[in-house]
Protein backbone atom coordinates (compact mmCIF):
# COMPACT_ATOMS: atom_id res chain seq x y z
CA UNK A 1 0.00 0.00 0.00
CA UNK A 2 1.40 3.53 -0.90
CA UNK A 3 0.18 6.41 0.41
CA UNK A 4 1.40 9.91 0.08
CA UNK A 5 2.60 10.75 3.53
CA UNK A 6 3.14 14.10 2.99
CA UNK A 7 1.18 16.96 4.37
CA UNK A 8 -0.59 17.93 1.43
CA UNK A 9 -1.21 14.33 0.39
CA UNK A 10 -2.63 13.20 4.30
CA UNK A 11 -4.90 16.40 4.02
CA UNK A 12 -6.17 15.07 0.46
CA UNK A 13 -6.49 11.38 1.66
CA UNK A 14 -8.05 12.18 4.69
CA UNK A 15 -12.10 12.30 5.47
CA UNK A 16 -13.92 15.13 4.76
CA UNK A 17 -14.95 15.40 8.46
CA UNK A 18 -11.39 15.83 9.64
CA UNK A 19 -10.89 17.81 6.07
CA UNK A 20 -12.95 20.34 7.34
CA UNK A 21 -11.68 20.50 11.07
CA UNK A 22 -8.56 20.95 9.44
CA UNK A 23 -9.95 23.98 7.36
CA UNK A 24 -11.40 25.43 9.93
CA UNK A 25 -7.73 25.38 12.76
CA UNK A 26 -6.19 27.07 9.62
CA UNK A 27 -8.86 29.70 9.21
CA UNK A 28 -8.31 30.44 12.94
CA UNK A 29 -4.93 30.73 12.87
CA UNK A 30 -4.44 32.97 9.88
CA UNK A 31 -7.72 35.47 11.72
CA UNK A 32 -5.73 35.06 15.09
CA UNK A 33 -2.89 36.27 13.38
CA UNK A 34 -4.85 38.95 11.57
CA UNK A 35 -6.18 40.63 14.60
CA UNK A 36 -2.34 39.57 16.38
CA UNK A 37 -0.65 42.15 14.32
CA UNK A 38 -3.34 44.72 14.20
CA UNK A 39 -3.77 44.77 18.13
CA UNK A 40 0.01 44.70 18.20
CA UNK A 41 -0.15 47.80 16.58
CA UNK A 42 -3.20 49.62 17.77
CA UNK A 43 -1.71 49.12 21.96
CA UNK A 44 1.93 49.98 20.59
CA UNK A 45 -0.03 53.56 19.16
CA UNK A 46 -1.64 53.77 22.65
CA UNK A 47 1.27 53.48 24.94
CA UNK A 48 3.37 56.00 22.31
CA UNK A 49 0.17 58.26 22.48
CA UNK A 50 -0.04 58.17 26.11
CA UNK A 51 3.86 58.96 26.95
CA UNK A 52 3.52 62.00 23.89
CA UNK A 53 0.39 63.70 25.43
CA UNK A 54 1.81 63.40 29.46
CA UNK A 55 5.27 64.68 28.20
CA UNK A 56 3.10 68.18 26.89
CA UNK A 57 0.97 67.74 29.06
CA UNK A 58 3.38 68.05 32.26
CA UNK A 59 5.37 70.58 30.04
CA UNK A 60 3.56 73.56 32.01
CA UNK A 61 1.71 74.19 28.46
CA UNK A 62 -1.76 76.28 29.07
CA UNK A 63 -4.82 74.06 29.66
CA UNK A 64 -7.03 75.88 27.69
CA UNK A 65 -4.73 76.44 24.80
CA UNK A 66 -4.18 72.30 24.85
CA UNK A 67 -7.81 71.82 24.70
CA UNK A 68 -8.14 74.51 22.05
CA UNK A 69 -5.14 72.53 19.92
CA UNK A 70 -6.81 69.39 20.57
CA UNK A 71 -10.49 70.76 19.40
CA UNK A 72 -8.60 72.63 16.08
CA UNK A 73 -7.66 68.56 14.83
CA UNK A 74 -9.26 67.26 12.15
CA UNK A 75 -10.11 63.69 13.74
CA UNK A 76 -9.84 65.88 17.49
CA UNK A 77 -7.74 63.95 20.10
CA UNK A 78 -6.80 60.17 20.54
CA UNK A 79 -6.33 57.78 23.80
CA UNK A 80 -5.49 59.79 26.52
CA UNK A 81 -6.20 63.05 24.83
CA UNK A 82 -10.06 62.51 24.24
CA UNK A 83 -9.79 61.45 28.31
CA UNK A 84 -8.69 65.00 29.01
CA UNK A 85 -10.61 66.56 26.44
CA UNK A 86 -14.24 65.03 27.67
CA UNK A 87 -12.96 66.05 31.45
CA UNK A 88 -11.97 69.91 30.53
CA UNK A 89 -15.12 70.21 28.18
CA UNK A 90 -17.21 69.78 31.27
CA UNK A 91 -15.49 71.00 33.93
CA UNK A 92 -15.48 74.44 32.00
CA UNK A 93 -18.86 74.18 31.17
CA UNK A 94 -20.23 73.36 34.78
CA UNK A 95 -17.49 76.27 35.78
CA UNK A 96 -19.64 78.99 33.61
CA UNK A 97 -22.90 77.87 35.73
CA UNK A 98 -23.19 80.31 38.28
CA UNK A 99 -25.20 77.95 40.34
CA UNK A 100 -23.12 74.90 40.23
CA UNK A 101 -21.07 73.95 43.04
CA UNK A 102 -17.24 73.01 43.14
CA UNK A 103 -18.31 69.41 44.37
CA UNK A 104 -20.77 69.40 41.40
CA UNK A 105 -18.17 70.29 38.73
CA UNK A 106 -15.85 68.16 40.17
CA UNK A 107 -18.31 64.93 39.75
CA UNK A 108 -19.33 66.42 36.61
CA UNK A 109 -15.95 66.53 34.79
CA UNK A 110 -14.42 63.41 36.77
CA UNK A 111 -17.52 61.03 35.83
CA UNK A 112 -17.06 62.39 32.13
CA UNK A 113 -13.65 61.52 32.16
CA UNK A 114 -14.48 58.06 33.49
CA UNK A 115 -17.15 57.31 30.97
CA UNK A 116 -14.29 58.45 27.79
CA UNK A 117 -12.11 56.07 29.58
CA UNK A 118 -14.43 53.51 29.40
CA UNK A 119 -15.09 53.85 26.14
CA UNK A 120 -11.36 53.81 25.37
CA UNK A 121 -10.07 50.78 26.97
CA UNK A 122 -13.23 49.19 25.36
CA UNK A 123 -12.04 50.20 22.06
CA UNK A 124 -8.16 48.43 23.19
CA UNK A 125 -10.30 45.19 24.50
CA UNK A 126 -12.17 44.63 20.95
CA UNK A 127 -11.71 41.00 19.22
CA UNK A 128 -9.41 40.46 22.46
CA UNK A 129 -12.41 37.70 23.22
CA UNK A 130 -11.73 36.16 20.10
CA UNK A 131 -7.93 35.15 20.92
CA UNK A 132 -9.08 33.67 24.04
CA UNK A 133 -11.61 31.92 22.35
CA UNK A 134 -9.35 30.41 19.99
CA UNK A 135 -6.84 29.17 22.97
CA UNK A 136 -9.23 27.67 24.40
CA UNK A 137 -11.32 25.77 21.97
CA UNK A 138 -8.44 24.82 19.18
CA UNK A 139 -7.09 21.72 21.04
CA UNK A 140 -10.18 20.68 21.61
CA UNK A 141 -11.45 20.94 18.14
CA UNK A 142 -8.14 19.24 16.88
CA UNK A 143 -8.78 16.71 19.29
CA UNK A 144 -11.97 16.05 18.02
CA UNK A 145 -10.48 15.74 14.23
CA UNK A 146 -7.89 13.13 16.08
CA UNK A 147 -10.40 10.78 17.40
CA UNK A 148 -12.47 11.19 14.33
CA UNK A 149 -9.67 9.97 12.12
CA UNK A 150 -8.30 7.00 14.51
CA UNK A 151 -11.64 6.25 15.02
CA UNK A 152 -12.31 5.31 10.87
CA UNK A 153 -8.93 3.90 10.49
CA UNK A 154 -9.70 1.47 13.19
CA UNK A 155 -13.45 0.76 11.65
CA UNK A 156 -11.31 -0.17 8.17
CA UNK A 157 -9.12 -2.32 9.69
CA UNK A 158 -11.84 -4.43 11.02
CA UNK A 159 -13.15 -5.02 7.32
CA UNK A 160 -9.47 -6.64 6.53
CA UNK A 161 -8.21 -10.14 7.61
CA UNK A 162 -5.12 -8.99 8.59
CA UNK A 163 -3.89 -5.63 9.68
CA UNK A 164 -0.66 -3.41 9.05
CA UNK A 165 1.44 -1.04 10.33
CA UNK A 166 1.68 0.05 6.89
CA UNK A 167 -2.03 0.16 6.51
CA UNK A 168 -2.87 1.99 9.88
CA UNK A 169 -0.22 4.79 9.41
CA UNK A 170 -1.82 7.20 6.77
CA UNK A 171 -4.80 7.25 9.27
CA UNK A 172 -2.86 7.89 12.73
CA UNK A 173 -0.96 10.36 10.90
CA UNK A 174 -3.84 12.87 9.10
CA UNK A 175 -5.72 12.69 12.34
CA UNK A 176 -2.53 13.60 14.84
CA UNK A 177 -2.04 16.48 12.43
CA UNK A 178 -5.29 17.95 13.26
CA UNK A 179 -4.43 18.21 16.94
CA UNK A 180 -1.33 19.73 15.42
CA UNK A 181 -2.98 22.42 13.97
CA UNK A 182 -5.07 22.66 16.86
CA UNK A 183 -2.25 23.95 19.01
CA UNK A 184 -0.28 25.75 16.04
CA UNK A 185 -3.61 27.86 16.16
CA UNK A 186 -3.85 27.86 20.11
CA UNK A 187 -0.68 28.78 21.32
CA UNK A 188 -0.07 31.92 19.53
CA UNK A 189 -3.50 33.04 20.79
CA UNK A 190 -2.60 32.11 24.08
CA UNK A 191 0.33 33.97 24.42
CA UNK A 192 -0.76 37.44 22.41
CA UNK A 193 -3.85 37.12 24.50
CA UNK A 194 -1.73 37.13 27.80
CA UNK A 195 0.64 40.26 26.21
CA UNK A 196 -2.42 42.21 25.43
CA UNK A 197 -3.90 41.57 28.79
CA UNK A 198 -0.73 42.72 30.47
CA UNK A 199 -0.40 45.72 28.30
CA UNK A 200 -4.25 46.74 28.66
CA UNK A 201 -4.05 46.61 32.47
CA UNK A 202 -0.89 49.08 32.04
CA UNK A 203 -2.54 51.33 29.72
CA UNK A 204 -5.31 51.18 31.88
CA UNK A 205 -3.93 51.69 35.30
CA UNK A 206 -1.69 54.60 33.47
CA UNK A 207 -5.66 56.32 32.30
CA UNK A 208 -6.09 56.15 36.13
CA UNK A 209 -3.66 57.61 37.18
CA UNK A 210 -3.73 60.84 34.89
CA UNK A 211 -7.20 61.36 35.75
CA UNK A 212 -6.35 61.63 39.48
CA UNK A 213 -3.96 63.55 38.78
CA UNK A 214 -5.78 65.73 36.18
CA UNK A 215 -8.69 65.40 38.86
CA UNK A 216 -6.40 67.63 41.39
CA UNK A 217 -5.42 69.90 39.27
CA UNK A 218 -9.44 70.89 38.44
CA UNK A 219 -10.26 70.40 41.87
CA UNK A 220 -7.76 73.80 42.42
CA UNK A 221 -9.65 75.85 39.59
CA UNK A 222 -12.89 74.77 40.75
CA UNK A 223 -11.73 76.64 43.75
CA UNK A 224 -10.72 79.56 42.16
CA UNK A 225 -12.51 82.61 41.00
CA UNK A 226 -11.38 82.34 37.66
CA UNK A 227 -13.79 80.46 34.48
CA UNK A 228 -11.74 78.82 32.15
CA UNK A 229 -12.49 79.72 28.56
CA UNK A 230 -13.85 76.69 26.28
């Protein structure tokens, strides 16, 4: 008996159920790795816009005349920016209300800044699901396409007198390369999915901690007698 035991040629001898199991670990991989590179560099654009906007932001540079530079953008600000945009656009416009309290203007611009932060990290999270989806299902899935193939060439041998090592190979071997590709797709997943999580909880802690920060230095002008321009 000769059988093609290359990769190509188990794929083409194999059943159509572990065919398409096959199919389907290489369609995850190649979307894993899709959204792998594109998260890679959407978080890389983050952290770089986050140390960019602190380093002019700490500069001693004129709030109002940041916000204005901000607002005069085409697409306005990004990451961090749109954090301290949404918190200066209210804080000044609670400020011009007579009526409104310090404490109020201070909730005000803080819980607008909160809700733009929200909004940001959610943007960072998106298809994040998907890599942990793939991690965790892949092996399984290949697993599936393993047993499904042992479990045919096992049913042919029982239709033959006398059995092979020769005749049970090309079986073994097209199903243990679907759990193959069921941790060639996992892994990677796995261990971007980890990264991002790591650099998302950094990002994150770092939107924190400007808006506490940025939360002090309102909580002085809401203080004061003067009404920041918008």
């Amino acid at each position: 008996m000769n059988a093609d035991m290359s990769i190509l040629g188990l794929f083409l001898n194999a059943s159509l159920i572990v065919q398409a199991i096959m199919l389907i670990l290489l369609g995850l991989s190649v979307i894993s790795w899709m959204m792998i590179f594109q998260r890679t560099k959407l978080l890389k654009a983050a952290k770089e816009n986050i140390q960019r906007f602190e380093e002019k932001f700490w500069s001693g540079v004129d709030l109002s005349k940041l916000y204005s530079e901000l607002n005069m953008r085409h697409k306005g600000g990004e990451g961090l920016e749109r954090v301290f945009q949404a918190g200066y656009k209210e804080f000044a416009r609670l400020r011009q209300q007579q009526t409104t309290s310090p404490e109020a203007v201070m909730d005000g611009a803080q819980r607008s800044m909160r809700v733009t932060q929200s909004r940001e990290i959610e943007f960072l999270e998106n298809n994040l699901s998907f890599l942990a989806t793939v991690g965790s299902t892949s092996p399984y899935i290949g697993l599936f396409g393993t047993v499904w193939g042992i479990m045919n060439s096992f049913i042919a041998l029982g239709a033959v007198k006398q059995a092979t090592l020769a005749m049970v190979a090309p079986g073994i071997a097209e199903a243990l390369i679907a759990t193959a590709m069921g941790l060639f797709a996992a892994i990677p997943a796995v261990i971007a999915y980890n990264r991002f999580a790591h650099l998302l909880e950094q990002i994150e802690n770092q939107y924190d901690n400007f808006v506490e920060e940025f939360s002090g230095i309102l909580h002085r002008k809401a203080h004061s007698s003067k009404v920041p321009n918008q």
